[in-house]
C-alpha atoms as a PDB file:
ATOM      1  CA  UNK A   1    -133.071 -75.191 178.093  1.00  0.00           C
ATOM      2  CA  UNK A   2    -130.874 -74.576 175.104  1.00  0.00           C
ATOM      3  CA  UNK A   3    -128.240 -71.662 175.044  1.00  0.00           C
ATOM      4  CA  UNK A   4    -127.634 -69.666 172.154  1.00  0.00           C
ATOM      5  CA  UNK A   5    -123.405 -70.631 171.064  1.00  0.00           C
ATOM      6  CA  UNK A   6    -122.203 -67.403 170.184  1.00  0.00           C
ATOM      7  CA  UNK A   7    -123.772 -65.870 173.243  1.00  0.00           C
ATOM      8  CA  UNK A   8    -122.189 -67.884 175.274  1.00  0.00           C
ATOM      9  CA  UNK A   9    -118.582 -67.917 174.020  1.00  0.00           C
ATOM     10  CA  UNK A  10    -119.051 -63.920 174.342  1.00  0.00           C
ATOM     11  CA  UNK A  11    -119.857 -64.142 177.197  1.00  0.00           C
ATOM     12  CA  UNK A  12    -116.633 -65.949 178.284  1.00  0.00           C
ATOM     13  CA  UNK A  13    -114.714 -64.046 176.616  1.00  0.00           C
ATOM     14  CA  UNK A  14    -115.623 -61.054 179.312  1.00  0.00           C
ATOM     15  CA  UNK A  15    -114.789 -63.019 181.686  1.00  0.00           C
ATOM     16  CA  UNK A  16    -111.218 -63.655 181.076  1.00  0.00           C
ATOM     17  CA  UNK A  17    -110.645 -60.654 182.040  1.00  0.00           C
ATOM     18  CA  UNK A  18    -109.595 -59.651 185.865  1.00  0.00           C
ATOM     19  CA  UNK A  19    -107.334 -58.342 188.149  1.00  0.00           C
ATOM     20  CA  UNK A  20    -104.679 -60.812 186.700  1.00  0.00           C
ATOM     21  CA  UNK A  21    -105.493 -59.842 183.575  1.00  0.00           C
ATOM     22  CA  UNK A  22    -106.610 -56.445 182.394  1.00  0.00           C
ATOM     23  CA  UNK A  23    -105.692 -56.887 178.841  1.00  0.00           C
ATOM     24  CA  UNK A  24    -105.115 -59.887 176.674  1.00  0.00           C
ATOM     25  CA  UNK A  25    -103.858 -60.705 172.926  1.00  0.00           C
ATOM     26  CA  UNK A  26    -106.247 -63.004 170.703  1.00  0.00           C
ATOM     27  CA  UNK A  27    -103.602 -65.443 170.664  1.00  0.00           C
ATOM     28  CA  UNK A  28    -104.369 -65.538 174.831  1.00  0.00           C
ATOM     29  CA  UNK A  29    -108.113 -65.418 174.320  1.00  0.00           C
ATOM     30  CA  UNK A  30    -108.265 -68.129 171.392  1.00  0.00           C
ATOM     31  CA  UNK A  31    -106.246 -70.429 173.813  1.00  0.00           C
ATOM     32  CA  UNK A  32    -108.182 -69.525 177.067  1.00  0.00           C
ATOM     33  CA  UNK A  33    -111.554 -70.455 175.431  1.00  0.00           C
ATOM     34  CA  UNK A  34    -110.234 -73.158 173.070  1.00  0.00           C
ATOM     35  CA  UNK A  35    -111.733 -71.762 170.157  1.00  0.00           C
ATOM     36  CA  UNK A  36    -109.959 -70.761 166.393  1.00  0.00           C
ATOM     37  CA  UNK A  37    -108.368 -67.531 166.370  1.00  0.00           C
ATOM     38  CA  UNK A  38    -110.840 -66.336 163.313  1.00  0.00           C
ATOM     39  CA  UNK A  39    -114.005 -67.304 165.195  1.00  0.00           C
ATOM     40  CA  UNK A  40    -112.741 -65.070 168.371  1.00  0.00           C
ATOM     41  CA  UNK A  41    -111.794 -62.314 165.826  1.00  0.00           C
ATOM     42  CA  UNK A  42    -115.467 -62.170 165.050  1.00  0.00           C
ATOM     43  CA  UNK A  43    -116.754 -62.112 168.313  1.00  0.00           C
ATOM     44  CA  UNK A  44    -114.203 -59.838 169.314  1.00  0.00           C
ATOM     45  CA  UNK A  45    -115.302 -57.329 166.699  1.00  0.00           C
ATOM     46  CA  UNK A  46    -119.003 -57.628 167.539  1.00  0.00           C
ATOM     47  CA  UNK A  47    -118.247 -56.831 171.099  1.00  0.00           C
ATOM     48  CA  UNK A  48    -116.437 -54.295 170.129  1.00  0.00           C
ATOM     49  CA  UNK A  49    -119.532 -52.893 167.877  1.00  0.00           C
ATOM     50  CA  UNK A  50    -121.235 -52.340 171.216  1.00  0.00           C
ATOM     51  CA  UNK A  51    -118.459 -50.838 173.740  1.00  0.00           C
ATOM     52  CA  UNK A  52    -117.952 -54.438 175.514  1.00  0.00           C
ATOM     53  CA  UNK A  53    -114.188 -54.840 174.535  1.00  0.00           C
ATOM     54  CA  UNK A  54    -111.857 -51.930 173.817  1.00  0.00           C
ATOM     55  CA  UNK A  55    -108.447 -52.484 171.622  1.00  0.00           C
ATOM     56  CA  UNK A  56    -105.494 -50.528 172.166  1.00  0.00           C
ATOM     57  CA  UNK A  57    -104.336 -49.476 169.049  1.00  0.00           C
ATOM     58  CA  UNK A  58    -100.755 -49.790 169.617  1.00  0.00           C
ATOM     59  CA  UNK A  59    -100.435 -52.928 171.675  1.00  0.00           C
ATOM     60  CA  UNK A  60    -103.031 -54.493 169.632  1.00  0.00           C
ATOM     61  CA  UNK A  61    -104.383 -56.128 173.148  1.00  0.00           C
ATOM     62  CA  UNK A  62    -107.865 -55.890 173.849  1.00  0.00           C
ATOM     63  CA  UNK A  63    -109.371 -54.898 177.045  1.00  0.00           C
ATOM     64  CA  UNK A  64    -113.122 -54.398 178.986  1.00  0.00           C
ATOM     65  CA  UNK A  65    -114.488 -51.573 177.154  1.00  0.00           C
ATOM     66  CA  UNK A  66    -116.594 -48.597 178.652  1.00  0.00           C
ATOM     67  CA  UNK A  67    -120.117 -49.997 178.521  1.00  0.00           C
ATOM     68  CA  UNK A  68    -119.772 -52.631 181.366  1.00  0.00           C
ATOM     69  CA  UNK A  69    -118.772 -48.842 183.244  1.00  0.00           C
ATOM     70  CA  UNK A  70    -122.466 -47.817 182.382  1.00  0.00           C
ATOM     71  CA  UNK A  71    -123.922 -51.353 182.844  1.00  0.00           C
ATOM     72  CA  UNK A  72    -122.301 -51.517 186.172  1.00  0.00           C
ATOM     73  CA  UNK A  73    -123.415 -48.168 187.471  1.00  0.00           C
ATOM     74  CA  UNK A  74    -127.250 -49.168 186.867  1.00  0.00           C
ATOM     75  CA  UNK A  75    -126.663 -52.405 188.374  1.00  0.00           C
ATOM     76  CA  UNK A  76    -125.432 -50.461 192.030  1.00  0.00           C
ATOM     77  CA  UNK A  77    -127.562 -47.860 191.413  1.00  0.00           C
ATOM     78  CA  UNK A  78    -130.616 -50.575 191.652  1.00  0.00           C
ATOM     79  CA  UNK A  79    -129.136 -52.318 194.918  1.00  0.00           C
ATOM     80  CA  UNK A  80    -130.754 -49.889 197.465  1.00  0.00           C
ATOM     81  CA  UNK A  81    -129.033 -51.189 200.596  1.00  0.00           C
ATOM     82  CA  UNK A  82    -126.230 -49.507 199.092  1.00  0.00           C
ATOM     83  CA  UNK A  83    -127.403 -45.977 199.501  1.00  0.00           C
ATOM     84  CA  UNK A  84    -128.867 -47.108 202.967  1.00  0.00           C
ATOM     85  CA  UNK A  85    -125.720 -48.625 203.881  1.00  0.00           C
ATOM     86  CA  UNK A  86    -123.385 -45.776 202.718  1.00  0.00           C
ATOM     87  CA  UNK A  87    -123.681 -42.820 205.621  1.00  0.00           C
ATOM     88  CA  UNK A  88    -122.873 -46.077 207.690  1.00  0.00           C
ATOM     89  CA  UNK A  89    -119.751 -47.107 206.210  1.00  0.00           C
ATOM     90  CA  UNK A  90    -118.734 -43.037 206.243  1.00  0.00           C
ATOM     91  CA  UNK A  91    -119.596 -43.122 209.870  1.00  0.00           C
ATOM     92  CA  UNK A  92    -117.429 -46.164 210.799  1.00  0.00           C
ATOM     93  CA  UNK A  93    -114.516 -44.959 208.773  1.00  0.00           C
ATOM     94  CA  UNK A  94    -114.268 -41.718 210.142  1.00  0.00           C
ATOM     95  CA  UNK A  95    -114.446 -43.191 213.920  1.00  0.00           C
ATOM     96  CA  UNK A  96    -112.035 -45.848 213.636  1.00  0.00           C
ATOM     97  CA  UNK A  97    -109.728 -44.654 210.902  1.00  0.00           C
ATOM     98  CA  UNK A  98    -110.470 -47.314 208.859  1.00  0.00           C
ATOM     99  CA  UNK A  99    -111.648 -48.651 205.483  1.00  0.00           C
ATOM    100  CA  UNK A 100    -115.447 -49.520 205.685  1.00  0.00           C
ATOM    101  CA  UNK A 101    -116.839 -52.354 203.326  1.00  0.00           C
ATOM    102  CA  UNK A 102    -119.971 -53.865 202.289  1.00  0.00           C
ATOM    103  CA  UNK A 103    -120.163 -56.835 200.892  1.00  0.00           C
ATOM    104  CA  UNK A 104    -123.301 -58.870 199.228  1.00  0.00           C
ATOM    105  CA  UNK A 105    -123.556 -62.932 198.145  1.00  0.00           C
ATOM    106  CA  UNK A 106    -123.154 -64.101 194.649  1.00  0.00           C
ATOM    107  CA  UNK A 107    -123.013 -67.661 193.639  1.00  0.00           C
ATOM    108  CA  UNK A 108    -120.019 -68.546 195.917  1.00  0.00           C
ATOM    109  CA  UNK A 109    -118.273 -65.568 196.498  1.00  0.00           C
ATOM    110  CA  UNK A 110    -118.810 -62.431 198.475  1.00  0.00           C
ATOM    111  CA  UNK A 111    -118.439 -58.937 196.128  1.00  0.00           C
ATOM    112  CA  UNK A 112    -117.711 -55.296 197.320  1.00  0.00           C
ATOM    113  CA  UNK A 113    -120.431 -53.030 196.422  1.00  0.00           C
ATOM    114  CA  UNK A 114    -119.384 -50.096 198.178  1.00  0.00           C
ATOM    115  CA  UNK A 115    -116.112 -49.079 200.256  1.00  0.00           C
ATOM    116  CA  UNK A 116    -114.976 -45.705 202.139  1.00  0.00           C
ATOM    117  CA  UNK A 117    -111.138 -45.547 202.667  1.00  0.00           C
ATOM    118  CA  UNK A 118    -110.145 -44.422 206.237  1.00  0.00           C
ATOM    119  CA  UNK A 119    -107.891 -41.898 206.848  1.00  0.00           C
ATOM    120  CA  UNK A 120    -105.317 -44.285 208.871  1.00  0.00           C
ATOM    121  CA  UNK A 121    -106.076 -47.318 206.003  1.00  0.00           C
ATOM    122  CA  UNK A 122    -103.390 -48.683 204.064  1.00  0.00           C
ATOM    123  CA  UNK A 123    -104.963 -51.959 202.963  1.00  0.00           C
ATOM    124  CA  UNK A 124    -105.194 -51.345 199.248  1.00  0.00           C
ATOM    125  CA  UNK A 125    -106.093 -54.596 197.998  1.00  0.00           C
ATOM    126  CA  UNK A 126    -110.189 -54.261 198.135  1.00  0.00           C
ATOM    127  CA  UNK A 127    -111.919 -52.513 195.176  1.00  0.00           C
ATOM    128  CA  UNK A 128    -115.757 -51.950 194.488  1.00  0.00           C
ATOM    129  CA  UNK A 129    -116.757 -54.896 191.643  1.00  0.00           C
ATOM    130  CA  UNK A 130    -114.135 -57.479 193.344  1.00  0.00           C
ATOM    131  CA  UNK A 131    -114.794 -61.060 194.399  1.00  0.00           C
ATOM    132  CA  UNK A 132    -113.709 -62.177 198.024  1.00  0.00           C
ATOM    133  CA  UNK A 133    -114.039 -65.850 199.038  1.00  0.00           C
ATOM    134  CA  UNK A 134    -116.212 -67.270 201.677  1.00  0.00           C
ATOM    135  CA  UNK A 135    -113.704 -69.302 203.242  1.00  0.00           C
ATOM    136  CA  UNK A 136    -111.146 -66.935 203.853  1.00  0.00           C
ATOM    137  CA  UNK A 137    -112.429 -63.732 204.707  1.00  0.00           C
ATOM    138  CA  UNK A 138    -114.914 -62.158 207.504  1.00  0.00           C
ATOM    139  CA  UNK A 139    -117.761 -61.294 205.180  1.00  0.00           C
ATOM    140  CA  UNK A 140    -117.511 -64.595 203.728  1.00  0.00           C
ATOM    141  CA  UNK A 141    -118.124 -66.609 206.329  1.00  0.00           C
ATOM    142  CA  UNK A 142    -121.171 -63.923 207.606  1.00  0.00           C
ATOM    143  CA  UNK A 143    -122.600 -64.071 204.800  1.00  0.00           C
ATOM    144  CA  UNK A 144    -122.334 -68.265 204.550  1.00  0.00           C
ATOM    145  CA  UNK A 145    -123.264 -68.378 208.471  1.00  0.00           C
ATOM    146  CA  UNK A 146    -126.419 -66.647 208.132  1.00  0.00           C
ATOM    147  CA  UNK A 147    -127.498 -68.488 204.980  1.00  0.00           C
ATOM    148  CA  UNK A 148    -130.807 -71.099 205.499  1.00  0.00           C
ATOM    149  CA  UNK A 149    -129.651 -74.695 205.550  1.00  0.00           C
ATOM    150  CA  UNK A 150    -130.174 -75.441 202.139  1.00  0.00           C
ATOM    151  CA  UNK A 151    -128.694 -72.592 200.093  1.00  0.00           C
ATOM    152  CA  UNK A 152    -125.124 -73.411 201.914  1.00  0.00           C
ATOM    153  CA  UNK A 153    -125.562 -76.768 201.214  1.00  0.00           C
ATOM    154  CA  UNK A 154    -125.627 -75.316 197.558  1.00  0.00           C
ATOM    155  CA  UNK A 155    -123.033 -73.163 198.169  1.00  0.00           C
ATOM    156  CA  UNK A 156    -120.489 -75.620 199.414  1.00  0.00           C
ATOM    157  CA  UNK A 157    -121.094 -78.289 196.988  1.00  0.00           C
ATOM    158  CA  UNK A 158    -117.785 -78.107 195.039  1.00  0.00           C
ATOM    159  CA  UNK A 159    -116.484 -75.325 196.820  1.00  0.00           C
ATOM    160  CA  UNK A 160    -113.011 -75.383 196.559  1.00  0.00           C
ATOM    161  CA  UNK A 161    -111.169 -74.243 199.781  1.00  0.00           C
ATOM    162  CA  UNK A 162    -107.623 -72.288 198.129  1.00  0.00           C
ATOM    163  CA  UNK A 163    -104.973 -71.814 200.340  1.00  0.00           C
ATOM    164  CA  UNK A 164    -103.857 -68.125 200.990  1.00  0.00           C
ATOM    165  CA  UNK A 165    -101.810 -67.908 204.685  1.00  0.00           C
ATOM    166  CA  UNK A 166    -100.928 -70.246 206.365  1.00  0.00           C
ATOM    167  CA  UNK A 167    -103.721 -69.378 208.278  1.00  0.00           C
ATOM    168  CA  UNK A 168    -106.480 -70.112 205.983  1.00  0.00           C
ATOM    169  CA  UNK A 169    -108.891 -72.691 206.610  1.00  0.00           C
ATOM    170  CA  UNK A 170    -108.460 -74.957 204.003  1.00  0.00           C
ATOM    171  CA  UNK A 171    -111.461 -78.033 204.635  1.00  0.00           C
ATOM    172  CA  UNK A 172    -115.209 -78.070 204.835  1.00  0.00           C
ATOM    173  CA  UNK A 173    -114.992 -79.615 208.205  1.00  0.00           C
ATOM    174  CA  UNK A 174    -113.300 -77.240 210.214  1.00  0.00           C
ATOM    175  CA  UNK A 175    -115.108 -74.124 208.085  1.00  0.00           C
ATOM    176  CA  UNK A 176    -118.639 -75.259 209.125  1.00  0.00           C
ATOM    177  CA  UNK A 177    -117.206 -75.243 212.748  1.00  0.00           C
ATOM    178  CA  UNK A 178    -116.155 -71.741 212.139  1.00  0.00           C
ATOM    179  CA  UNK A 179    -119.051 -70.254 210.657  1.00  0.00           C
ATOM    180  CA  UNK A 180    -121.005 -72.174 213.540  1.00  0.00           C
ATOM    181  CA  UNK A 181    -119.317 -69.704 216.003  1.00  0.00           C
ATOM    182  CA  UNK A 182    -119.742 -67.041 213.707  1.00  0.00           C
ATOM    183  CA  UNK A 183    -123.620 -67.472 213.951  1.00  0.00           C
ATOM    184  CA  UNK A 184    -123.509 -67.718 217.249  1.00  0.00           C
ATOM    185  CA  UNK A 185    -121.692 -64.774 218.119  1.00  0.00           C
ATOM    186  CA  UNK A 186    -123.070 -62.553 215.233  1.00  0.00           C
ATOM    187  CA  UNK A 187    -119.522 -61.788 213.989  1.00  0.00           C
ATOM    188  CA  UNK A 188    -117.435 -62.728 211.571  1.00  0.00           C
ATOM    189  CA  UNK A 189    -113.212 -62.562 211.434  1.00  0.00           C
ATOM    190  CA  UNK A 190    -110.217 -63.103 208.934  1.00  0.00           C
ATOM    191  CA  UNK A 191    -107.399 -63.566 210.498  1.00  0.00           C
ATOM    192  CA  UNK A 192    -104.363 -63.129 208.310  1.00  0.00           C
ATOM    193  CA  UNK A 193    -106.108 -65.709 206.695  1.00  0.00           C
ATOM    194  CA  UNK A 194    -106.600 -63.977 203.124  1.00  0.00           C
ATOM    195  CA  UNK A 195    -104.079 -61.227 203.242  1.00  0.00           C
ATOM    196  CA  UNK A 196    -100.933 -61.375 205.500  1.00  0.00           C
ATOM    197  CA  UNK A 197    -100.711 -59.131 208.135  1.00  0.00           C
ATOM    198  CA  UNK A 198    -104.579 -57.979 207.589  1.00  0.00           C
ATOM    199  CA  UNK A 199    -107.387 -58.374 210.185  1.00  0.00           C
ATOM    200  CA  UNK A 200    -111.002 -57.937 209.259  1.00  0.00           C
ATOM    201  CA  UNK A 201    -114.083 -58.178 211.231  1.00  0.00           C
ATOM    202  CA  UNK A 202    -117.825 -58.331 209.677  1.00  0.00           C
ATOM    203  CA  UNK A 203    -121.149 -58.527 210.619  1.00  0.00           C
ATOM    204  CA  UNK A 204    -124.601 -59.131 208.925  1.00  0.00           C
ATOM    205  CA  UNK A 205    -127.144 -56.910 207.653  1.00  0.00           C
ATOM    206  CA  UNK A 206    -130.977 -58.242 207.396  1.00  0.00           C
ATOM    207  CA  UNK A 207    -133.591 -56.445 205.707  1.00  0.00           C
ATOM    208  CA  UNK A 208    -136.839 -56.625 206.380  1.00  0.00           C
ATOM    209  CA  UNK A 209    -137.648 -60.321 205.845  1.00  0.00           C
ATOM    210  CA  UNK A 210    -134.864 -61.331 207.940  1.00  0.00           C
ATOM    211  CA  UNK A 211    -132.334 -62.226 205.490  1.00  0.00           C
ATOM    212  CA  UNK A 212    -128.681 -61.524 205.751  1.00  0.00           C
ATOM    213  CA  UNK A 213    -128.342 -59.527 202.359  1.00  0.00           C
ATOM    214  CA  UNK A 214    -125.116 -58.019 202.897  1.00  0.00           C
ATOM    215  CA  UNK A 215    -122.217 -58.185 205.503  1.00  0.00           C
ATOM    216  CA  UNK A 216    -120.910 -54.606 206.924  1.00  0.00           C
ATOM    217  CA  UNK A 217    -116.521 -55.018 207.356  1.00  0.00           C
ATOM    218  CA  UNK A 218    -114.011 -52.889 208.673  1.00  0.00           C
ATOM    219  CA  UNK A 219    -110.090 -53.786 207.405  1.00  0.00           C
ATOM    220  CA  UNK A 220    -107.028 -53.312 209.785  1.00  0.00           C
ATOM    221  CA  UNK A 221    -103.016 -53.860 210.059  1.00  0.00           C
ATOM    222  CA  UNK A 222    -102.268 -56.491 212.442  1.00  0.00           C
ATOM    223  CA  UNK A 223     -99.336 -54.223 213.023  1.00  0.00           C
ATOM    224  CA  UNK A 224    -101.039 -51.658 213.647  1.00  0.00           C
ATOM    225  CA  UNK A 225    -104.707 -52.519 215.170  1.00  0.00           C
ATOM    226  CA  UNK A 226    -104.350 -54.997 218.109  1.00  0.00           C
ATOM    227  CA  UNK A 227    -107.155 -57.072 219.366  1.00  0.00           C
ATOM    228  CA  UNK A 228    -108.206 -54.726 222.256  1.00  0.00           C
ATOM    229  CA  UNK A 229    -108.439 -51.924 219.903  1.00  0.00           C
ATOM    230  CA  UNK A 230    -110.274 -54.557 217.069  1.00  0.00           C
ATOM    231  CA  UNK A 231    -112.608 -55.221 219.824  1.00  0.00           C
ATOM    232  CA  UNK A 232    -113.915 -51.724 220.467  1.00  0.00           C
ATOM    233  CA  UNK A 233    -113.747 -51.345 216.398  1.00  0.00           C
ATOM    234  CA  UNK A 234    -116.240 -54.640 216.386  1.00  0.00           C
ATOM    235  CA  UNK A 235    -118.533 -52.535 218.870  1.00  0.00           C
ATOM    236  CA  UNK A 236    -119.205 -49.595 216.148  1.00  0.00           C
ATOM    237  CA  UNK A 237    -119.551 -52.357 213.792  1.00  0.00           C
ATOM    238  CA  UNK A 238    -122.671 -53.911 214.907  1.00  0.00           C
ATOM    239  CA  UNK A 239    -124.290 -50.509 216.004  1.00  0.00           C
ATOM    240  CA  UNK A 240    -123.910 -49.586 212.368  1.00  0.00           C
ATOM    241  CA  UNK A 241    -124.915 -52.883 211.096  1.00  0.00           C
ATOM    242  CA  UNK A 242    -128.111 -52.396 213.233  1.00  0.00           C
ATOM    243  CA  UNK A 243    -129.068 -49.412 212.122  1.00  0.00           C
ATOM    244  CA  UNK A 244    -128.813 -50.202 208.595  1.00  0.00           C
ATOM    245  CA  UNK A 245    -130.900 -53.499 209.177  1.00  0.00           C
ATOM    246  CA  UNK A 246    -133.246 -51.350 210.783  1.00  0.00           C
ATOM    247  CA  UNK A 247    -133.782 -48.663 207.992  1.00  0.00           C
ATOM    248  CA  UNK A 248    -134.225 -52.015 205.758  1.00  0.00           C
ATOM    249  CA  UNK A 249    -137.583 -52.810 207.532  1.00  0.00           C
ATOM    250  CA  UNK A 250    -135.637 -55.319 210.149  1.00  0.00           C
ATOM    251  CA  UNK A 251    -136.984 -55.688 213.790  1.00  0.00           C
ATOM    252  CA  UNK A 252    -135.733 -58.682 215.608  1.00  0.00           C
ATOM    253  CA  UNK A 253    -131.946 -57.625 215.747  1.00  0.00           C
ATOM    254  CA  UNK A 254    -131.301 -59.563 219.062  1.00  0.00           C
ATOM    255  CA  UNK A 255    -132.375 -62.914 217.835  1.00  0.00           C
ATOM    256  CA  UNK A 256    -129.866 -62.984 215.528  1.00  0.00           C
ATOM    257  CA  UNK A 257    -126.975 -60.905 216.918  1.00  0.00           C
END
């Protein structure tokens, strides 16, 4: 099927832009994409046109603009697990003190659709709209464990295992192992393994077909959550996780968890 060019290199153009960088020069852009300064200026302007890309006028830089806001909005509004989910996440955050996450599956990387800080959280790091990898974090290897046979074939083909700890698993080998035992026991952990000094546990959420469609997380300090306490933390978890599965039309929670 063909693609439309100019489509396309707009399109990567919005996707320069991240955490690393919020704001970039058409010098930056017109290197990133390989493409002649002039034919970025135009595409820069027609994004513009429609609220894509924002320009500061004094830096000259140009940045996400405030449509992908109202674009982004519809797109959670239209993910109901979210509002299922959501008196969940308030519940396990005001119990353990912690920040609550929920997670979904695109492509090859877990996202955060929806978060509640805790009151004793001071893991900053996670933001609703951010990518997490499979490999390295709890959600990411729930939501990979609980995927049929053939979509994590898919989603390991090319996968490229990035060091972040020293702890991080870093082959396919001993990562199917892991998410092996994750299936088995129904939860998920990251161990320092994406963040120093952070500890996550996750578990999955199944709607009413019985497909894992999201992963339910809670975030700790290693310094200041020990396993004992993680443990009764993982307990809340999966009662939550249950009861969202359950308002999603699920009813065979024990065969999977």
């Amino acid at each position: 099927m063909p693609i439309i060019q100019a489509l396309d290199r707009a399109l990567k153009i919005i996707d320069l832009f991240d955490d690393q960088n919020k704001e970039l020069k058409i010098t930056e852009i017109s290197e990133l994409i390989n493409l002649h300064k002039s034919t970025v200026h135009s595409l820069l302007k027609t994004l513009k046109l429609h609220d894509y890309i924002d320009q500061d006028e004094e830096s000259g830089k140009y940045r996400l603009g405030m449509r992908l806001v109202e674009k982004g909005q519809l797109v959670l509004q239209g993910l109901d697990i979210r509002g299922t989910a959501r008196p969940h996440l308030s519940r396990l955050s005001e119990l353990t003190g912690q920040t609550a996450h929920l997670v979904v599956l695109d492509r090859a990387e877990g996202v955060y659709i929806d978060k509640v800080e805790g009151e004793k959280a001071v893991i900053r790091y996670s933001r609703i709209g951010r990518r997490v990898p499979l490999h390295s974090s709890a959600v990411g290897k729930v939501l990979a464990a609980f995927q049929p046979p053939g979509m994590l074939a898919k989603l390991m083909k090319g996968y490229s295992f990035n060091r972040h700890t020293p702890l991080t698993i870093v082959d396919e080998e001993a990562f199917m192992a892991e998410i092996a035992k994750v299936k088995e026991e129904g939860i998920g952990y990251d161990r320092e393994e994406n963040e120093p000094g952070v500890r996550c546990a996750a578990v999955p959420v199944f709607d009413h077909s019985g497909h894992a469609v999201a992963s339910v997380s809670i975030s700790t300090l290693v310094s200041h959550v020990d396993e004992a306490k993680l443990s009764e933390f993982v307990t809340l978890l999966l009662e939550e996780a249950r009861q969202i599965s359950v308002q999603l039309g699920y009813r065979s929670w024990a065969s999977h968890v």
